[in-house]
C-alpha atoms as a PDB file:
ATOM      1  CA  UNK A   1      32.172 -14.196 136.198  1.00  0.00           C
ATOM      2  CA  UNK A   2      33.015 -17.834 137.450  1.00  0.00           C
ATOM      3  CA  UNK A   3      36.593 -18.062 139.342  1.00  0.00           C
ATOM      4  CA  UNK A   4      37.243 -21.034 136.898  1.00  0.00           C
ATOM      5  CA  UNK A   5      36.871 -18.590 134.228  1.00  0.00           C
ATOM      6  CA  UNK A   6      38.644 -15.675 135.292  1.00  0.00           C
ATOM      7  CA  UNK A   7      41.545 -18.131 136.475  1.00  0.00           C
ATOM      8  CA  UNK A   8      41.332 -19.715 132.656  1.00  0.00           C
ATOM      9  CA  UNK A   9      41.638 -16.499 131.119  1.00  0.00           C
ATOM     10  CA  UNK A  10      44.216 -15.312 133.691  1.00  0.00           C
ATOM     11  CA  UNK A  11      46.441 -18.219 132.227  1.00  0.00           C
ATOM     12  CA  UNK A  12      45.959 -17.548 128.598  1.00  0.00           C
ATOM     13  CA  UNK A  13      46.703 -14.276 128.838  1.00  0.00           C
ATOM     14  CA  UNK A  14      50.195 -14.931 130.972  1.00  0.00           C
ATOM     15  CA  UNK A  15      50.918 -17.576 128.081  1.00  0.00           C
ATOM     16  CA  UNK A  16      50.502 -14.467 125.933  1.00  0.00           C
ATOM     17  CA  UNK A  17      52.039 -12.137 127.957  1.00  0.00           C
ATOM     18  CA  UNK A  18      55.695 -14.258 128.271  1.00  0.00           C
ATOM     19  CA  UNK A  19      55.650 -15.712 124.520  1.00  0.00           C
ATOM     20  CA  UNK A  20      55.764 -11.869 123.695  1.00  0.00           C
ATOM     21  CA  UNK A  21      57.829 -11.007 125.877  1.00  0.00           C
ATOM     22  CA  UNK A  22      60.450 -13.533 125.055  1.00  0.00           C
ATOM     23  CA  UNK A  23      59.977 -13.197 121.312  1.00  0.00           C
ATOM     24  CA  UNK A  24      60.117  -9.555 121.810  1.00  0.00           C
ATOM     25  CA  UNK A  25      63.757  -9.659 123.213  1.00  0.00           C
ATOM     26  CA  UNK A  26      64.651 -12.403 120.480  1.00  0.00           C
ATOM     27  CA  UNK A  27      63.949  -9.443 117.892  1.00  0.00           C
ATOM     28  CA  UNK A  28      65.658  -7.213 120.106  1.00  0.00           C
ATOM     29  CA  UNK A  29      68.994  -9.621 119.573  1.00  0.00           C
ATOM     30  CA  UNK A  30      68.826  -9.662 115.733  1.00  0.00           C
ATOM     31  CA  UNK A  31      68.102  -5.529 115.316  1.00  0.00           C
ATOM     32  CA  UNK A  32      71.348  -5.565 117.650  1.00  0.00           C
ATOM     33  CA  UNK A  33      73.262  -7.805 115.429  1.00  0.00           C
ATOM     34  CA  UNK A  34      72.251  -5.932 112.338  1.00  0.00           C
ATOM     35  CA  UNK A  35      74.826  -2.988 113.424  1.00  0.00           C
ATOM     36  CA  UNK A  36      78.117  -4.091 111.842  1.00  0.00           C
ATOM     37  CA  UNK A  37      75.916  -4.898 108.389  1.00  0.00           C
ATOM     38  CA  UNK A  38      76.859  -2.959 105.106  1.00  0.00           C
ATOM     39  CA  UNK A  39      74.199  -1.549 103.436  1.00  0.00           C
ATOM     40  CA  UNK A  40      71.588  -2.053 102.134  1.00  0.00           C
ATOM     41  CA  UNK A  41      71.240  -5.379 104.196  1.00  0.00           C
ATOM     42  CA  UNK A  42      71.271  -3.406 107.292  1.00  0.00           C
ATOM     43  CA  UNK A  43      68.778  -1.088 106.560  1.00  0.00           C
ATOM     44  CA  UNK A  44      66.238  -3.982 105.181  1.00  0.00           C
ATOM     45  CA  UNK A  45      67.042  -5.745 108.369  1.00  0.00           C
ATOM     46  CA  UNK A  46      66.381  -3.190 110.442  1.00  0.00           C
ATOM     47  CA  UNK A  47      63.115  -1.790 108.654  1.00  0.00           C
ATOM     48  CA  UNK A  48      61.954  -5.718 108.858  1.00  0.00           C
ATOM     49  CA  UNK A  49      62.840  -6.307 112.239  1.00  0.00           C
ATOM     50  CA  UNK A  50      61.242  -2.871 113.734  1.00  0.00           C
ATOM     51  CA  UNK A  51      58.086  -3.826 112.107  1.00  0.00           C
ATOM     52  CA  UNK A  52      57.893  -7.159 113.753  1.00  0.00           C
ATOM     53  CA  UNK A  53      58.692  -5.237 117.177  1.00  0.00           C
ATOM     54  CA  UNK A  54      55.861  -2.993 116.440  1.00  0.00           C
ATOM     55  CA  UNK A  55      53.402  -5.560 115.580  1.00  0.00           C
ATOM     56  CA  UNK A  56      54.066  -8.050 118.678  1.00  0.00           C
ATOM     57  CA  UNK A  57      54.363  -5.398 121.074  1.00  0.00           C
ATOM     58  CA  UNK A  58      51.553  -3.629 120.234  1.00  0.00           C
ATOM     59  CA  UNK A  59      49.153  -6.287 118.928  1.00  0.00           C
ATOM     60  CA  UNK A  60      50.267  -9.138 121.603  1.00  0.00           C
ATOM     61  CA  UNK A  61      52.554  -8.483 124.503  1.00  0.00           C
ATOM     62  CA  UNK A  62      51.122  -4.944 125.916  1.00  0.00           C
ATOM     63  CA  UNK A  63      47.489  -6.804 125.322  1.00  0.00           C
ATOM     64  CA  UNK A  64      48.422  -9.734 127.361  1.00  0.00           C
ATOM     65  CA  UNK A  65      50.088  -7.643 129.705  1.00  0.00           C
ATOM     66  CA  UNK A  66      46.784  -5.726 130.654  1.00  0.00           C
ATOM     67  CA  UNK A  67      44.322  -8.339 130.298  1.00  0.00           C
ATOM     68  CA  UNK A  68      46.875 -10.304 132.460  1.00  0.00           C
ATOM     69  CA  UNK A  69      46.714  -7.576 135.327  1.00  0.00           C
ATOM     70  CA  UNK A  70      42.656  -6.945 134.770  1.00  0.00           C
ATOM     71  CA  UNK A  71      42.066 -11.189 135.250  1.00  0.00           C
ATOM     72  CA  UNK A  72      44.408 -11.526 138.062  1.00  0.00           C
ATOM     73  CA  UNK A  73      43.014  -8.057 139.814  1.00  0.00           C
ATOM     74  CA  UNK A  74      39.424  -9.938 139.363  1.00  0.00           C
ATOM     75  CA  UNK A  75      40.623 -12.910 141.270  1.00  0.00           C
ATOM     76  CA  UNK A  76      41.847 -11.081 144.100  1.00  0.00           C
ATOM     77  CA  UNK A  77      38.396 -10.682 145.795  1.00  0.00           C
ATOM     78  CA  UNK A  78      38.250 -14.770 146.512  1.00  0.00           C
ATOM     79  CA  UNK A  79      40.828 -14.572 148.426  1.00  0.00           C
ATOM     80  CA  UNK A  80      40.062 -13.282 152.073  1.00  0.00           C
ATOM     81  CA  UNK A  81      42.467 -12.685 153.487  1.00  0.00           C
ATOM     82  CA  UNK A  82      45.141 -12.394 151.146  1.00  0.00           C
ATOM     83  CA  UNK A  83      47.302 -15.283 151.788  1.00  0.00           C
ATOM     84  CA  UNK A  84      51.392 -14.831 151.741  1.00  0.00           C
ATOM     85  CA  UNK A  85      52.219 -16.531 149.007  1.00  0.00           C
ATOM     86  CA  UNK A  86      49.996 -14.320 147.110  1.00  0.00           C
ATOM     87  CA  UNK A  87      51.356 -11.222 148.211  1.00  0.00           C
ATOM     88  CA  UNK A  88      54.679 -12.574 147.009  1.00  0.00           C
ATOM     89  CA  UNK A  89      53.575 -13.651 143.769  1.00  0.00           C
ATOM     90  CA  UNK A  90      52.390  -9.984 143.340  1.00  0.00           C
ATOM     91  CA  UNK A  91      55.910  -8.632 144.382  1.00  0.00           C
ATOM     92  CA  UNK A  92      57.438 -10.656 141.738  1.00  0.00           C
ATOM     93  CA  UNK A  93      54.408  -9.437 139.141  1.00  0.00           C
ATOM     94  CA  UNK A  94      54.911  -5.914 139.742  1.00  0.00           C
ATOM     95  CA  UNK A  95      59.005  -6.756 138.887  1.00  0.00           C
ATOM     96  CA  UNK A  96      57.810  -8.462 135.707  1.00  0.00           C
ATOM     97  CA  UNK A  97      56.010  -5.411 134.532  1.00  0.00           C
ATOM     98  CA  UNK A  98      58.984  -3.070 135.698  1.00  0.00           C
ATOM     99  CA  UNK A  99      60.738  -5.782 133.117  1.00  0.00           C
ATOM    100  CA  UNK A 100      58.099  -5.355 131.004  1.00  0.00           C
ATOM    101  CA  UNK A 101      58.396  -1.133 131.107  1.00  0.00           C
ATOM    102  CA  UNK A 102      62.271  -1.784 130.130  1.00  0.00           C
ATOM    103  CA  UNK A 103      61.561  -3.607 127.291  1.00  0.00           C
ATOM    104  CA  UNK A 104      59.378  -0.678 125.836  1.00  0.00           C
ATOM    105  CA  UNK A 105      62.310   1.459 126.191  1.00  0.00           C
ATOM    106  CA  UNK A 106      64.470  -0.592 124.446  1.00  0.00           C
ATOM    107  CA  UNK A 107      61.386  -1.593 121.834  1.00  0.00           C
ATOM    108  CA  UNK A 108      61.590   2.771 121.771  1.00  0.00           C
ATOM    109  CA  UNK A 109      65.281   2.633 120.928  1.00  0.00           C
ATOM    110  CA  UNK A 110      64.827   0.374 117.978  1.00  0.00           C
ATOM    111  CA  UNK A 111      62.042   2.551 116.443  1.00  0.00           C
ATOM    112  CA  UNK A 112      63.978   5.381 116.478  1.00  0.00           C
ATOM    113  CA  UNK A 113      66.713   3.428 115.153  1.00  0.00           C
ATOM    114  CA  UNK A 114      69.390   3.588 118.165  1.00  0.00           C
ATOM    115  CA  UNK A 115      71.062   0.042 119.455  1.00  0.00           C
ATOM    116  CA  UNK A 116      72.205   0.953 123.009  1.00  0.00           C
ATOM    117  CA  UNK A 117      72.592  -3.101 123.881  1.00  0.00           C
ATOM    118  CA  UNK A 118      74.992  -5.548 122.450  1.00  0.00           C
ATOM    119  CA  UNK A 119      73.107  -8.784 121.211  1.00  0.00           C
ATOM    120  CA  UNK A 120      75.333 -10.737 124.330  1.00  0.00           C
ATOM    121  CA  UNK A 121      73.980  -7.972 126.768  1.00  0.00           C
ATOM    122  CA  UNK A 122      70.155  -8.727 125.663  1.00  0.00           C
ATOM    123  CA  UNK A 123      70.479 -12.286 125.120  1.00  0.00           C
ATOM    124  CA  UNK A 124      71.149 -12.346 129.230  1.00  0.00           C
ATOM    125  CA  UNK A 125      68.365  -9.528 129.512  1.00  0.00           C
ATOM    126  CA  UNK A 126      66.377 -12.490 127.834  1.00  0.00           C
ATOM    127  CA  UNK A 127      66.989 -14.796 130.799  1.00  0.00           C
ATOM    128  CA  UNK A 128      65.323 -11.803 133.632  1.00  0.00           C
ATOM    129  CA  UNK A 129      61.762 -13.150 131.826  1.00  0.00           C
ATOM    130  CA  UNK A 130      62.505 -17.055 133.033  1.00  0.00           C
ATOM    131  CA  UNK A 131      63.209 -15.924 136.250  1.00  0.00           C
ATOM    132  CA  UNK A 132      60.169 -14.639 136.677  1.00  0.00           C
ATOM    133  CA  UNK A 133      58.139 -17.232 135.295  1.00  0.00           C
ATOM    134  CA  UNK A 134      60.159 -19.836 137.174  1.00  0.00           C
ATOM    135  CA  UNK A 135      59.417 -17.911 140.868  1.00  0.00           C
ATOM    136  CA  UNK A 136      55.666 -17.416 139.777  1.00  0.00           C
ATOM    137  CA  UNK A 137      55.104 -20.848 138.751  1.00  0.00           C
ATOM    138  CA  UNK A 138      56.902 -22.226 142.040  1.00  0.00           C
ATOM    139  CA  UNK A 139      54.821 -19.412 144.244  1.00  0.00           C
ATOM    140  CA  UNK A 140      51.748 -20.470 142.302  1.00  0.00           C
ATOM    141  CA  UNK A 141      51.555 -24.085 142.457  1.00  0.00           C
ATOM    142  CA  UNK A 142      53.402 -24.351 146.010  1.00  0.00           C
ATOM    143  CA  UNK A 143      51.538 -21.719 148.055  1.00  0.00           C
ATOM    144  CA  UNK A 144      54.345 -21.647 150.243  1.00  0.00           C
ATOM    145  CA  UNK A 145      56.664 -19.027 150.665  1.00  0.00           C
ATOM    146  CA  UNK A 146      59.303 -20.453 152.151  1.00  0.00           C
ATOM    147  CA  UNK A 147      59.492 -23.329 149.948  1.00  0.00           C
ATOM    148  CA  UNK A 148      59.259 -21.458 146.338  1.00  0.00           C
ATOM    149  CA  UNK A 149      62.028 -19.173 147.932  1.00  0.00           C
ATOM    150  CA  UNK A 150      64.323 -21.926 148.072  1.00  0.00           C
ATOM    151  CA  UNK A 151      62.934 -22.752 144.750  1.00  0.00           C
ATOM    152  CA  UNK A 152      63.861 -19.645 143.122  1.00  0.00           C
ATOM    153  CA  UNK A 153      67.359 -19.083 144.758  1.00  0.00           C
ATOM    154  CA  UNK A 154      68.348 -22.483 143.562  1.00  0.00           C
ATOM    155  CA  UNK A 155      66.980 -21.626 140.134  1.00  0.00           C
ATOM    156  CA  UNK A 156      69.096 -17.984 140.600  1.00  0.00           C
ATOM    157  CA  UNK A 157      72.129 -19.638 141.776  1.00  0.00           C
ATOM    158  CA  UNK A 158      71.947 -22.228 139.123  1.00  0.00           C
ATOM    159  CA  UNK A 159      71.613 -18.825 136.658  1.00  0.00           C
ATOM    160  CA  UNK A 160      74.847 -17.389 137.966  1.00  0.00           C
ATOM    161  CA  UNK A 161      76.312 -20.288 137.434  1.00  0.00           C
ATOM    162  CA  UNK A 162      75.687 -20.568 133.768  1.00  0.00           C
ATOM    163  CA  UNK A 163      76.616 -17.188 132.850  1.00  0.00           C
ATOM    164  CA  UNK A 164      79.607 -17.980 134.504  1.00  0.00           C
ATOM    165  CA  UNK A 165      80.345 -21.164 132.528  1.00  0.00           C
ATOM    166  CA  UNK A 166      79.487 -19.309 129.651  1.00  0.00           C
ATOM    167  CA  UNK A 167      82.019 -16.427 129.899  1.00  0.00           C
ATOM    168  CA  UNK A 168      84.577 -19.139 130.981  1.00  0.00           C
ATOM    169  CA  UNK A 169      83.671 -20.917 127.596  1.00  0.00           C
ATOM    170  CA  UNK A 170      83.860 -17.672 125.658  1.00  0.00           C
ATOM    171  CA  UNK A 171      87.175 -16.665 126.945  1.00  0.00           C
ATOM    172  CA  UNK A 172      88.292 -20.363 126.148  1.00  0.00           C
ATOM    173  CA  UNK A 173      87.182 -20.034 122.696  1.00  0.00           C
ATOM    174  CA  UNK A 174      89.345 -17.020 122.289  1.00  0.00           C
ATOM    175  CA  UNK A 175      92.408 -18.303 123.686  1.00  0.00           C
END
Protein backbone atom coordinates (compact mmCIF):
# COMPACT_ATOMS: atom_id res chain seq x y z
CA UNK A 1 0.00 0.00 0.00
CA UNK A 2 0.94 3.74 -0.79
CA UNK A 3 2.65 5.64 2.35
CA UNK A 4 -0.04 8.38 1.64
CA UNK A 5 -2.50 5.79 2.34
CA UNK A 6 -1.29 4.02 5.20
CA UNK A 7 -0.43 7.57 6.77
CA UNK A 8 -4.34 8.58 5.87
CA UNK A 9 -5.64 5.68 7.52
CA UNK A 10 -3.11 5.94 10.38
CA UNK A 11 -4.88 9.38 11.13
CA UNK A 12 -8.42 8.26 10.95
CA UNK A 13 -7.97 5.65 13.03
CA UNK A 14 -6.05 7.92 15.92
CA UNK A 15 -9.15 10.36 15.41
CA UNK A 16 -11.04 7.20 16.36
CA UNK A 17 -8.92 5.93 18.76
CA UNK A 18 -8.92 9.43 21.16
CA UNK A 19 -12.77 10.40 20.46
CA UNK A 20 -13.31 6.92 22.21
CA UNK A 21 -11.16 7.21 24.46
CA UNK A 22 -12.28 10.54 25.74
CA UNK A 23 -15.96 9.71 25.43
CA UNK A 24 -15.20 6.53 27.12
CA UNK A 25 -13.97 8.30 30.38
CA UNK A 26 -16.94 10.92 29.98
CA UNK A 27 -19.26 7.73 30.61
CA UNK A 28 -16.96 6.65 33.12
CA UNK A 29 -17.82 10.20 35.10
CA UNK A 30 -21.64 9.83 34.90
CA UNK A 31 -21.71 5.76 36.02
CA UNK A 32 -19.53 7.39 38.95
CA UNK A 33 -22.00 10.03 39.70
CA UNK A 34 -24.89 7.64 39.57
CA UNK A 35 -23.70 6.19 43.17
CA UNK A 36 -25.50 8.45 45.66
CA UNK A 37 -28.91 7.94 43.30
CA UNK A 38 -32.07 6.31 44.96
CA UNK A 39 -33.52 3.76 43.15
CA UNK A 40 -34.74 2.99 40.57
CA UNK A 41 -32.92 6.01 38.84
CA UNK A 42 -29.69 4.52 39.74
CA UNK A 43 -30.13 1.30 38.48
CA UNK A 44 -31.61 2.70 34.93
CA UNK A 45 -28.61 4.90 34.92
CA UNK A 46 -26.32 2.50 35.44
CA UNK A 47 -27.85 -0.31 33.08
CA UNK A 48 -27.89 2.75 30.34
CA UNK A 49 -24.61 3.95 30.91
CA UNK A 50 -22.79 0.30 30.96
CA UNK A 51 -24.35 -0.33 27.69
CA UNK A 52 -22.95 2.73 26.09
CA UNK A 53 -19.43 1.64 27.66
CA UNK A 54 -19.87 -1.66 26.07
CA UNK A 55 -20.81 -0.47 22.74
CA UNK A 56 -17.94 2.32 22.29
CA UNK A 57 -15.37 0.27 23.71
CA UNK A 58 -15.95 -2.60 21.93
CA UNK A 59 -17.35 -1.35 18.61
CA UNK A 60 -14.95 1.93 18.41
CA UNK A 61 -12.11 2.57 20.78
CA UNK A 62 -10.37 -1.11 21.01
CA UNK A 63 -10.95 -1.04 16.93
CA UNK A 64 -9.17 2.17 16.53
CA UNK A 65 -6.75 1.21 18.95
CA UNK A 66 -5.52 -1.85 16.79
CA UNK A 67 -5.97 -0.58 13.45
CA UNK A 68 -4.07 2.46 14.92
CA UNK A 69 -1.00 0.19 15.97
CA UNK A 70 -1.33 -2.16 12.57
CA UNK A 71 -1.15 1.45 10.22
CA UNK A 72 1.53 2.99 12.21
CA UNK A 73 3.59 -0.57 12.45
CA UNK A 74 3.16 -0.46 8.40
CA UNK A 75 4.78 2.90 8.22
CA UNK A 76 7.69 2.02 10.13
CA UNK A 77 9.55 0.33 7.20
CA UNK A 78 9.97 4.01 5.31
CA UNK A 79 11.78 5.10 7.74
CA UNK A 80 15.54 3.93 7.63
CA UNK A 81 16.89 4.54 10.07
CA UNK A 82 14.46 5.22 12.59
CA UNK A 83 14.79 8.80 13.30
CA UNK A 84 14.60 10.14 17.19
CA UNK A 85 11.71 11.78 17.19
CA UNK A 86 10.09 8.68 16.12
CA UNK A 87 11.36 6.57 18.68
CA UNK A 88 9.91 9.10 21.09
CA UNK A 89 6.65 9.32 19.61
CA UNK A 90 6.55 5.48 20.12
CA UNK A 91 7.54 5.86 23.88
CA UNK A 92 4.69 8.10 24.37
CA UNK A 93 2.32 5.48 22.14
CA UNK A 94 3.16 2.58 24.12
CA UNK A 95 2.07 5.02 27.44
CA UNK A 96 -1.17 5.76 25.61
CA UNK A 97 -2.04 2.15 25.29
CA UNK A 98 -0.83 1.42 28.99
CA UNK A 99 -3.68 4.38 29.39
CA UNK A 100 -5.64 2.69 27.17
CA UNK A 101 -5.23 -0.98 29.26
CA UNK A 102 -6.42 1.18 32.47
CA UNK A 103 -9.36 2.27 31.02
CA UNK A 104 -10.49 -1.42 30.30
CA UNK A 105 -10.10 -2.06 33.87
CA UNK A 106 -12.09 0.56 34.93
CA UNK A 107 -14.63 -0.09 31.69
CA UNK A 108 -14.38 -3.93 33.75
CA UNK A 109 -15.39 -2.30 37.02
CA UNK A 110 -18.48 -0.72 35.62
CA UNK A 111 -19.72 -4.00 34.03
CA UNK A 112 -19.56 -5.72 36.99
CA UNK A 113 -21.14 -2.90 38.61
CA UNK A 114 -18.25 -1.64 41.12
CA UNK A 115 -17.30 2.38 41.12
CA UNK A 116 -13.74 2.35 42.56
CA UNK A 117 -13.19 6.24 41.18
CA UNK A 118 -14.91 9.35 42.28
CA UNK A 119 -16.30 11.34 39.18
CA UNK A 120 -13.44 14.32 40.37
CA UNK A 121 -10.74 11.47 40.36
CA UNK A 122 -11.74 10.42 36.57
CA UNK A 123 -12.56 13.71 35.33
CA UNK A 124 -8.50 14.40 35.94
CA UNK A 125 -7.88 10.70 34.64
CA UNK A 126 -9.69 12.37 31.56
CA UNK A 127 -6.94 14.97 31.14
CA UNK A 128 -3.82 11.81 30.94
CA UNK A 129 -5.56 11.34 27.13
CA UNK A 130 -4.69 15.27 26.14
CA UNK A 131 -1.43 14.84 27.28
CA UNK A 132 -0.77 12.42 25.09
CA UNK A 133 -2.26 13.76 22.13
CA UNK A 134 -0.67 17.13 22.85
CA UNK A 135 3.19 15.40 23.03
CA UNK A 136 2.30 13.26 19.85
CA UNK A 137 1.05 16.01 17.86
CA UNK A 138 4.14 18.31 18.92
CA UNK A 139 6.64 15.08 18.26
CA UNK A 140 4.76 14.55 15.02
CA UNK A 141 4.65 17.73 13.29
CA UNK A 142 8.09 19.07 14.87
CA UNK A 143 10.41 16.08 14.33
CA UNK A 144 12.47 17.40 16.91
CA UNK A 145 12.98 16.07 20.14
CA UNK A 146 14.24 18.61 21.92
CA UNK A 147 11.82 21.09 20.84
CA UNK A 148 8.38 19.00 21.41
CA UNK A 149 10.02 18.26 24.90
CA UNK A 150 9.85 21.73 25.79
CA UNK A 151 6.54 21.60 24.16
CA UNK A 152 5.11 19.06 26.32
CA UNK A 153 6.63 20.19 29.73
CA UNK A 154 5.14 23.57 29.15
CA UNK A 155 1.85 21.91 28.26
CA UNK A 156 2.50 19.58 31.74
CA UNK A 157 3.41 22.47 33.78
CA UNK A 158 0.58 24.49 32.48
CA UNK A 159 -1.60 21.08 33.62
CA UNK A 160 -0.33 21.28 37.17
CA UNK A 161 -1.15 24.47 37.24
CA UNK A 162 -4.79 24.14 36.53
CA UNK A 163 -5.49 21.41 38.82
CA UNK A 164 -4.03 23.55 41.19
CA UNK A 165 -6.27 26.56 40.47
CA UNK A 166 -8.96 24.27 40.48
CA UNK A 167 -8.61 22.78 44.00
CA UNK A 168 -7.85 26.41 45.15
CA UNK A 169 -11.31 27.33 43.55
CA UNK A 170 -13.01 24.32 45.10
CA UNK A 171 -11.79 24.95 48.53
CA UNK A 172 -12.91 28.68 47.95
CA UNK A 173 -16.28 27.61 47.06
CA UNK A 174 -16.55 25.79 50.31
CA UNK A 175 -15.39 28.38 52.53
Amino acid sequence: MDYNYLKSLHIIFVVTWFAGLFYIVRLFVYYAETAPKPEPEKSILQTQFALMQKRLWYGITWPSAVLTVIMGLSLLHYYDPIPTWLWIKLGFVAGLLAYHLYCHRIFKQHQRGEIKQTSTALRIWNEVATLFLVSIVFLVVLKNGLDATWGVLGFIGLSVLLMVAIMVYRKLRKA
